[in-house]
Protein backbone atom coordinates (compact mmCIF):
# COMPACT_ATOMS: atom_id res chain seq x y z
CA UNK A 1 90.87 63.22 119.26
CA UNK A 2 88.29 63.57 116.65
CA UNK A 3 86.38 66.36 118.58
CA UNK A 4 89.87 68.30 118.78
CA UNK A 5 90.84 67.78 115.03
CA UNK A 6 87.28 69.29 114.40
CA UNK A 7 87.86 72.45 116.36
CA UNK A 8 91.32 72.71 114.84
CA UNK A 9 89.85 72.32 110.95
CA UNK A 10 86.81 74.82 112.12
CA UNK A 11 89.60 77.50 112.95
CA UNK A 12 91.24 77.08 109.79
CA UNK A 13 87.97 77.77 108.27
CA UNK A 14 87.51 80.89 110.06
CA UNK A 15 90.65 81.90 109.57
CA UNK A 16 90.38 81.69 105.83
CA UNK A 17 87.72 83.80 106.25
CA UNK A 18 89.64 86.88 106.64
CA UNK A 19 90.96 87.45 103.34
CA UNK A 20 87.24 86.89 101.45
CA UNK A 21 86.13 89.39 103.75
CA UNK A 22 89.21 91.92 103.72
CA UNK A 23 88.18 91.86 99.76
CA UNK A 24 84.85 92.75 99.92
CA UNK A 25 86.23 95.88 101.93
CA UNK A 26 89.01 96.55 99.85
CA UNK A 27 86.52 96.13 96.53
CA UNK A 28 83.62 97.83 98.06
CA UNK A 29 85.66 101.03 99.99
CA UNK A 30 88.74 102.61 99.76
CA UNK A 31 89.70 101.44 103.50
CA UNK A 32 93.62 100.71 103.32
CA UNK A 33 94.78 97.47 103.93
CA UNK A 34 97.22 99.25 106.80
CA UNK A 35 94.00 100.60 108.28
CA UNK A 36 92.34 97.46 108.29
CA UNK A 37 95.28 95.76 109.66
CA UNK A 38 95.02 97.87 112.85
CA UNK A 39 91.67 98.07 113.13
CA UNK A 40 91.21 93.86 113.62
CA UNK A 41 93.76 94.28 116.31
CA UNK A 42 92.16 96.98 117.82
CA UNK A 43 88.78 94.93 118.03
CA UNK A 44 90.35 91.68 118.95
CA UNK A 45 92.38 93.26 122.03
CA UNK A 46 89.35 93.58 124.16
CA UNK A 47 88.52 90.11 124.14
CA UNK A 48 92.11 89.03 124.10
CA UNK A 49 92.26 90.97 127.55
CA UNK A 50 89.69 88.92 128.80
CA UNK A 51 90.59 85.62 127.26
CA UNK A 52 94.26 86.55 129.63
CA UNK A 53 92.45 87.96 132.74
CA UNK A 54 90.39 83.82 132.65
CA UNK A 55 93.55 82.32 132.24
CA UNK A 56 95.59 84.31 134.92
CA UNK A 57 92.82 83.66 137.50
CA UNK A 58 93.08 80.18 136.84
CA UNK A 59 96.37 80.20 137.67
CA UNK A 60 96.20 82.14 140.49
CA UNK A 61 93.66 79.00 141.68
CA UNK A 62 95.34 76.25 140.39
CA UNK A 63 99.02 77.81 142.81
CA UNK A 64 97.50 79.90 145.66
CA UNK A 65 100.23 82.08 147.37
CA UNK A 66 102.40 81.45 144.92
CA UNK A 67 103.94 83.68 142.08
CA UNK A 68 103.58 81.68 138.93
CA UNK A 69 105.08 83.43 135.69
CA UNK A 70 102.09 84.64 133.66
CA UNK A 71 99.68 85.08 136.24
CA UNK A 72 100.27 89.23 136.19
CA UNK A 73 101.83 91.73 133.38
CA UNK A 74 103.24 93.24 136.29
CA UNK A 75 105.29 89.39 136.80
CA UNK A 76 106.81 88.97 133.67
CA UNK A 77 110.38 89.73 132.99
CA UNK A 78 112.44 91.65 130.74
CA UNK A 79 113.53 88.36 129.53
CA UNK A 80 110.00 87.39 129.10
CA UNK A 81 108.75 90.66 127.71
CA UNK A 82 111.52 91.03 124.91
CA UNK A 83 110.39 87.82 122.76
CA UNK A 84 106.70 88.84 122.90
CA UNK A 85 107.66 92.46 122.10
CA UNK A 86 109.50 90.88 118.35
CA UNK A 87 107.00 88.76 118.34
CA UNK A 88 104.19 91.94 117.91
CA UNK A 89 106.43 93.43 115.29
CA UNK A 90 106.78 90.77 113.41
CA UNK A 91 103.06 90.59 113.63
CA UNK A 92 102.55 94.36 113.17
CA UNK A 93 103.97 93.48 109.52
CA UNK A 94 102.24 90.50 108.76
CA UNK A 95 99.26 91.82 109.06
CA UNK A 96 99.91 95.03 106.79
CA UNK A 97 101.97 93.35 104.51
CA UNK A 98 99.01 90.03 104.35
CA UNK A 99 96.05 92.52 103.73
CA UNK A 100 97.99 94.45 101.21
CA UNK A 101 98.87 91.30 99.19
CA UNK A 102 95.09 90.17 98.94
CA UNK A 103 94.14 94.05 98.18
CA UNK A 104 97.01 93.68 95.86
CA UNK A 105 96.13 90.77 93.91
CA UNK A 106 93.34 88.24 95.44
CA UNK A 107 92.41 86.42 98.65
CA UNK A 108 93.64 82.70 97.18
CA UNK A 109 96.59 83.66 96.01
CA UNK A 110 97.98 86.03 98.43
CA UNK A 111 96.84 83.55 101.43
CA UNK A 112 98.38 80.47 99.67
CA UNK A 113 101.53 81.84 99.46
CA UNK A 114 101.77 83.57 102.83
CA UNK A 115 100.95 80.73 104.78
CA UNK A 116 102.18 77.64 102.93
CA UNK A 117 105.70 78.91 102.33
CA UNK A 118 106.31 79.55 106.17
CA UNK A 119 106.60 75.96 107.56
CA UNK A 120 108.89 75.34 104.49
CA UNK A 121 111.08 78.55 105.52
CA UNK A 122 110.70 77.69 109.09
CA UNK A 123 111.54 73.47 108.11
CA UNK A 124 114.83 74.78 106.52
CA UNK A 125 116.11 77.61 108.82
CA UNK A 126 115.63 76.02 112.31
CA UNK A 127 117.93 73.74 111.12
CA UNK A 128 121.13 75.90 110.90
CA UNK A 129 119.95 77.79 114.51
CA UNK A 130 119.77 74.21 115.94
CA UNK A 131 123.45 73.48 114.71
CA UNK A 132 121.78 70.31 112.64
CA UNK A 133 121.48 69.76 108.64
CA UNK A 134 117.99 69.78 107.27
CA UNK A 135 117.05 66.32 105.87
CA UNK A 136 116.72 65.43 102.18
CA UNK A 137 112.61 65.31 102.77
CA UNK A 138 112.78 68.96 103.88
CA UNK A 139 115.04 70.07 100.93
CA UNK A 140 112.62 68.44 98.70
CA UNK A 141 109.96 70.36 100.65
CA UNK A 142 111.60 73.74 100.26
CA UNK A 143 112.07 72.72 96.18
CA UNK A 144 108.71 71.39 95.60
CA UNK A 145 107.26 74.90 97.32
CA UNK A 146 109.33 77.07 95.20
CA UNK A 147 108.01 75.00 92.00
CA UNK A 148 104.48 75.22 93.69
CA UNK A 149 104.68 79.17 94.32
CA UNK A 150 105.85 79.66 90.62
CA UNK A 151 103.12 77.54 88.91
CA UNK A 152 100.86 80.06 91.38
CA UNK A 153 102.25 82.82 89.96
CA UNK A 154 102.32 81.92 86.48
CA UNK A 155 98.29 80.77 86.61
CA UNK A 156 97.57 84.37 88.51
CA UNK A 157 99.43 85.94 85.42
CA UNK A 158 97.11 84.03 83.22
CA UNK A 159 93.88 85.17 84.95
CA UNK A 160 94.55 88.21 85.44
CA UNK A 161 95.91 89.17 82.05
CA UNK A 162 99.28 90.93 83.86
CA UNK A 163 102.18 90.18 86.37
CA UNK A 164 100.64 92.05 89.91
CA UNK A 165 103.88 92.15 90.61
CA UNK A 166 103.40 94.06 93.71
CA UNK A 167 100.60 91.67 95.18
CA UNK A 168 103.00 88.83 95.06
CA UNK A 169 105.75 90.79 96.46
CA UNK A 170 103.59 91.38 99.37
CA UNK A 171 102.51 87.90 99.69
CA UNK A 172 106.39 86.74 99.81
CA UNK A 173 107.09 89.09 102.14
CA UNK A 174 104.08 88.23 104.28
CA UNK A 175 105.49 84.41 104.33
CA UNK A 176 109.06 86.13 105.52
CA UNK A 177 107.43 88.04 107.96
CA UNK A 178 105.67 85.03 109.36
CA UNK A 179 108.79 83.06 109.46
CA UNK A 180 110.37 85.37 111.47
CA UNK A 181 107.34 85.37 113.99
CA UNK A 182 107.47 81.44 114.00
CA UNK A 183 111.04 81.20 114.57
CA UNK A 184 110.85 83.74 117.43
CA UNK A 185 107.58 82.43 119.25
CA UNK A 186 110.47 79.69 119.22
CA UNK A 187 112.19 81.23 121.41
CA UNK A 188 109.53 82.14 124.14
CA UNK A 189 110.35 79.72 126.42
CA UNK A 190 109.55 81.95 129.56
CA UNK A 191 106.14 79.53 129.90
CA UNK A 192 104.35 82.91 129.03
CA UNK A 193 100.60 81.57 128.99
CA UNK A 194 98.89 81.46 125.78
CA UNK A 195 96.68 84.57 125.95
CA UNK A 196 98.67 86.47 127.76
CA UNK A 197 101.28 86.36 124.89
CA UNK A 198 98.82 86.54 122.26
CA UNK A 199 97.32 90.11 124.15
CA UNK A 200 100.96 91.60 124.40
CA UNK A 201 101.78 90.54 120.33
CA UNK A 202 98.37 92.34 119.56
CA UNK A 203 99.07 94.80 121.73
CA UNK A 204 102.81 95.68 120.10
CA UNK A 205 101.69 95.42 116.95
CA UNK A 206 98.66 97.68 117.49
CA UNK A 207 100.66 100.66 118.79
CA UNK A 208 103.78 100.05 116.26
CA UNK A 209 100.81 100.14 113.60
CA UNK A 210 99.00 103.43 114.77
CA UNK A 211 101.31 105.66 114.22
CA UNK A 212 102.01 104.34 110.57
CA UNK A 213 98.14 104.79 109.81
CA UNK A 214 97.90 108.42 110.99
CA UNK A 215 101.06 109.70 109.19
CA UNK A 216 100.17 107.64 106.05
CA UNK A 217 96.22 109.33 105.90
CA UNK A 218 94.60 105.74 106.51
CA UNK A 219 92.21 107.68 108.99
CA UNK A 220 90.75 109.60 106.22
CA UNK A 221 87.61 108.32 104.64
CA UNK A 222 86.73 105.96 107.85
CA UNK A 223 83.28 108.36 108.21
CA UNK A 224 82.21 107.17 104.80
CA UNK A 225 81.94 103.62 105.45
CA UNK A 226 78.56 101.64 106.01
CA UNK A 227 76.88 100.09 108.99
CA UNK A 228 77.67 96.58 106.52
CA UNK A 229 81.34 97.71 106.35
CA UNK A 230 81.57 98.30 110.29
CA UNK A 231 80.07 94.80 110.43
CA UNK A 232 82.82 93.33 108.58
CA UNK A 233 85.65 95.14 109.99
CA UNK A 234 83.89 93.48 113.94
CA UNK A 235 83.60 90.24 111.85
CA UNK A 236 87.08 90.25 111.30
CA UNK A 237 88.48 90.99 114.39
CA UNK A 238 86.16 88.75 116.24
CA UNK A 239 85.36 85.42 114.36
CA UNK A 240 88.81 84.25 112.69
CA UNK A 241 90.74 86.41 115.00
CA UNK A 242 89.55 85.88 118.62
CA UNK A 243 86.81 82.30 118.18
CA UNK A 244 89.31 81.17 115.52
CA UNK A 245 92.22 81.42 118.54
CA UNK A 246 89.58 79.63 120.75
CA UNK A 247 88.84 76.97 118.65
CA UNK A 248 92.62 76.14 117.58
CA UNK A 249 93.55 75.61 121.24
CA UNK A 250 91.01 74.13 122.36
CA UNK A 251 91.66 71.45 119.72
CA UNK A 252 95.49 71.17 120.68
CA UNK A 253 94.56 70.13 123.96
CA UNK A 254 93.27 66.68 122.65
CA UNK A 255 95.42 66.24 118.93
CA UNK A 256 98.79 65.75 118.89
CA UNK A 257 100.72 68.42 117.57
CA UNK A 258 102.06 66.75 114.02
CA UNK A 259 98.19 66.33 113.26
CA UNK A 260 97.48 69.57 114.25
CA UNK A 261 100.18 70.82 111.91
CA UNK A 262 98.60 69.26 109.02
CA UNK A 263 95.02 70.05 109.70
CA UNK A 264 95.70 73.99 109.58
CA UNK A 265 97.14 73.86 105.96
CA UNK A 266 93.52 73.30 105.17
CA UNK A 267 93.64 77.15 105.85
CA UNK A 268 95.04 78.12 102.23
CA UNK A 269 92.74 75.73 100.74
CA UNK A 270 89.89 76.62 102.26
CA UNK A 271 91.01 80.17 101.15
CA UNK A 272 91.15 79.44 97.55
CA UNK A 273 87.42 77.37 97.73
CA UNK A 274 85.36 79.96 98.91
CA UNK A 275 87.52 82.40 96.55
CA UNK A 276 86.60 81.03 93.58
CA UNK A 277 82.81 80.00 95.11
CA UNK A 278 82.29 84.02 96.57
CA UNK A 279 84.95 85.98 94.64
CA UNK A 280 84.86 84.31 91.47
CA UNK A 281 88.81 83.81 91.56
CA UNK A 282 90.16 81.14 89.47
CA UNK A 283 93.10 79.27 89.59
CA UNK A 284 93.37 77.80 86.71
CA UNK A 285 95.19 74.18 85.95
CA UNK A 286 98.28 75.12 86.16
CA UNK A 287 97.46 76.80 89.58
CA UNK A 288 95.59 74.29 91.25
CA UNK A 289 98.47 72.14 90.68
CA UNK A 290 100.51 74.80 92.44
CA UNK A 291 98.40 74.84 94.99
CA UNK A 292 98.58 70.85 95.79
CA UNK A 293 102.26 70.96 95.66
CA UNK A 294 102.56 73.72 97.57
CA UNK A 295 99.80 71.90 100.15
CA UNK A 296 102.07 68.82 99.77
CA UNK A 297 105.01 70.88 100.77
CA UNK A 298 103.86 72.22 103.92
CA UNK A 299 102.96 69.02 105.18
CA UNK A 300 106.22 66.87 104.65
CA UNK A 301 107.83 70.50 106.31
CA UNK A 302 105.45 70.27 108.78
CA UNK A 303 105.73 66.29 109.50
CA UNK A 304 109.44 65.86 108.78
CA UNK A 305 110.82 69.19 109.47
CA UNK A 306 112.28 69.93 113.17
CA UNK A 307 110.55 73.41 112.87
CA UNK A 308 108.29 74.91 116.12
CA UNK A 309 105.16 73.87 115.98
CA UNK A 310 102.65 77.54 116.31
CA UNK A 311 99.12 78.58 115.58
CA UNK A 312 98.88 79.66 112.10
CA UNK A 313 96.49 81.79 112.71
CA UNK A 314 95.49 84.62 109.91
């Protein structure tokens, strides 16, 4: 079980990754957070492909002669299909509206509040959809992260001199956005295999994204960036997206799930670390406080909460 927390705390690391990265882009360039957005899906699908041609071999091996769901895109059902379909939307918009929030404002902030107010929103709305009352822990969870997202808020308005207004606006709506893809992935109970939904999300969101980025002009400028800024954009789609994946499931297999839970909301902190050790962000006081309440949060949400349990990956 140790080995598989490990793998599950070394994808949260890589995750976090993403949005120190995405800055030095965003600082560095004028790349648009929409373009990047579609570019780590682009570079991700290839290996995503692979990851779900593996898996449906394995179960053409592990049943031979027999259709099992998920062994073939040509198998799966409408029934099947539609989830995964709202699931790459809701994705498609994550990843814009995530990317824009750290171009926005920074990588600590916008990550802690796009990821740790999910399992709170998720804690308190599966609750009505499962007919049952949300307990008084997750009420003080969904309190406690409001308080916790504030005090963030108020400390980036301190270092920063001014309300970025429209970096935290992104940043909430990131969190909604996620919430919606949590509560949905819910709902996928067609036994889809693992890679083969996570090609078809990418997939979605990649082709609901390209058309956004050619009418918008994101195309424009992409022969003016470096070999370094190339290397980035691969780093990004490869190591938090695709080995970060890897590395989360192959932890699952051996940690229980509630554990699991926990051990990713080491994501946001990890985040706001190597912000303020690379970026030179700064919290403050008042915003590391935020930050702990906001961790503590996530985890009585996470531990107490009847929310579905899902990969947080960023």
């Amino acid at each position: 079980m140790i080995q598989g927390a490990l793998f599950i705390a070394l994808a949260a690391l890589l995750w976090g990754t993403t949005g120190i990265v995405a800055k030095f882009l965003f600082t560095g360039t004028e790349l648009a957070a929409i373009t990047l957005a579609l570019l780590r899906l682009v570079v991700a699908l290839p290996f995503f492909w692979l990851l779900m041609r593996r898996e449906q071999r394995q179960l053409e091996l592990a049943h031979p002669g027999q259709k099992v769901a998920g062994s073939s895109l040509r198998g799966l059902t409408k029934k099947a299909l539609l989830p995964l379909a709202a699931m790459g939307l809701f994705q498609a918009f994550y990843q814009g509206s995530y990317l824009m929030a750290v171009d926005l404002t920074g990588a600590g902030i916008a990550t802690l509040i796009s990821l740790c107010l999910p399992p709170v929103l998720v804690a308190i709305l599966a609750a009505p959809l499962l007919g049952e009352k949300p307990g008084l822990l997750t009420i003080l969870a969904a309190v406690a992260a409001i308080i916790g997202t504030s005090m963030l808020v108020i400390s980036d308005m301190g270092t920063a001199g001014t309300l970025r207004l429209a970096g935290i606006l992104m940043a909430l709506l990131a969190a909604a956005v996620y919430t919606g893809f949590t509560l949905t992935s819910r709902y996928n109970s067609a036994g889809t295999p693992v890679f083969t939904t996570a090609f078809i999300c990418f997939l979605t969101a990649a082709l609901l994204l390209l058309p956004v980025v050619a009418l918008s002009g994101g195309f424009a400028g992409l022969d003016t960036l470096g070999i370094t800024h190339w290397l980035m954009i691969l780093y990004i789609g490869v190591v938090p997206t695709c080995i970060g994946y890897l590395c989360f499931f192959a932890g699952m297999k051996t940690t229980p799930a509630t554990l699991s839970s926990i051990i990713v909301t080491l994501e946001p902190l990890f985040v706001a670390l190597l912000a303020w050790l690379i970026l030179g962000e700064i919290l403050g006081p008042i915003g590391i406080t935020g930050a702990v309440i906001l961790t503590v949060a996530v985890i009585v949400a996470s531990r107490y909460g009847r929310a579905p349990g899902t990969a947080q990956e960023n």
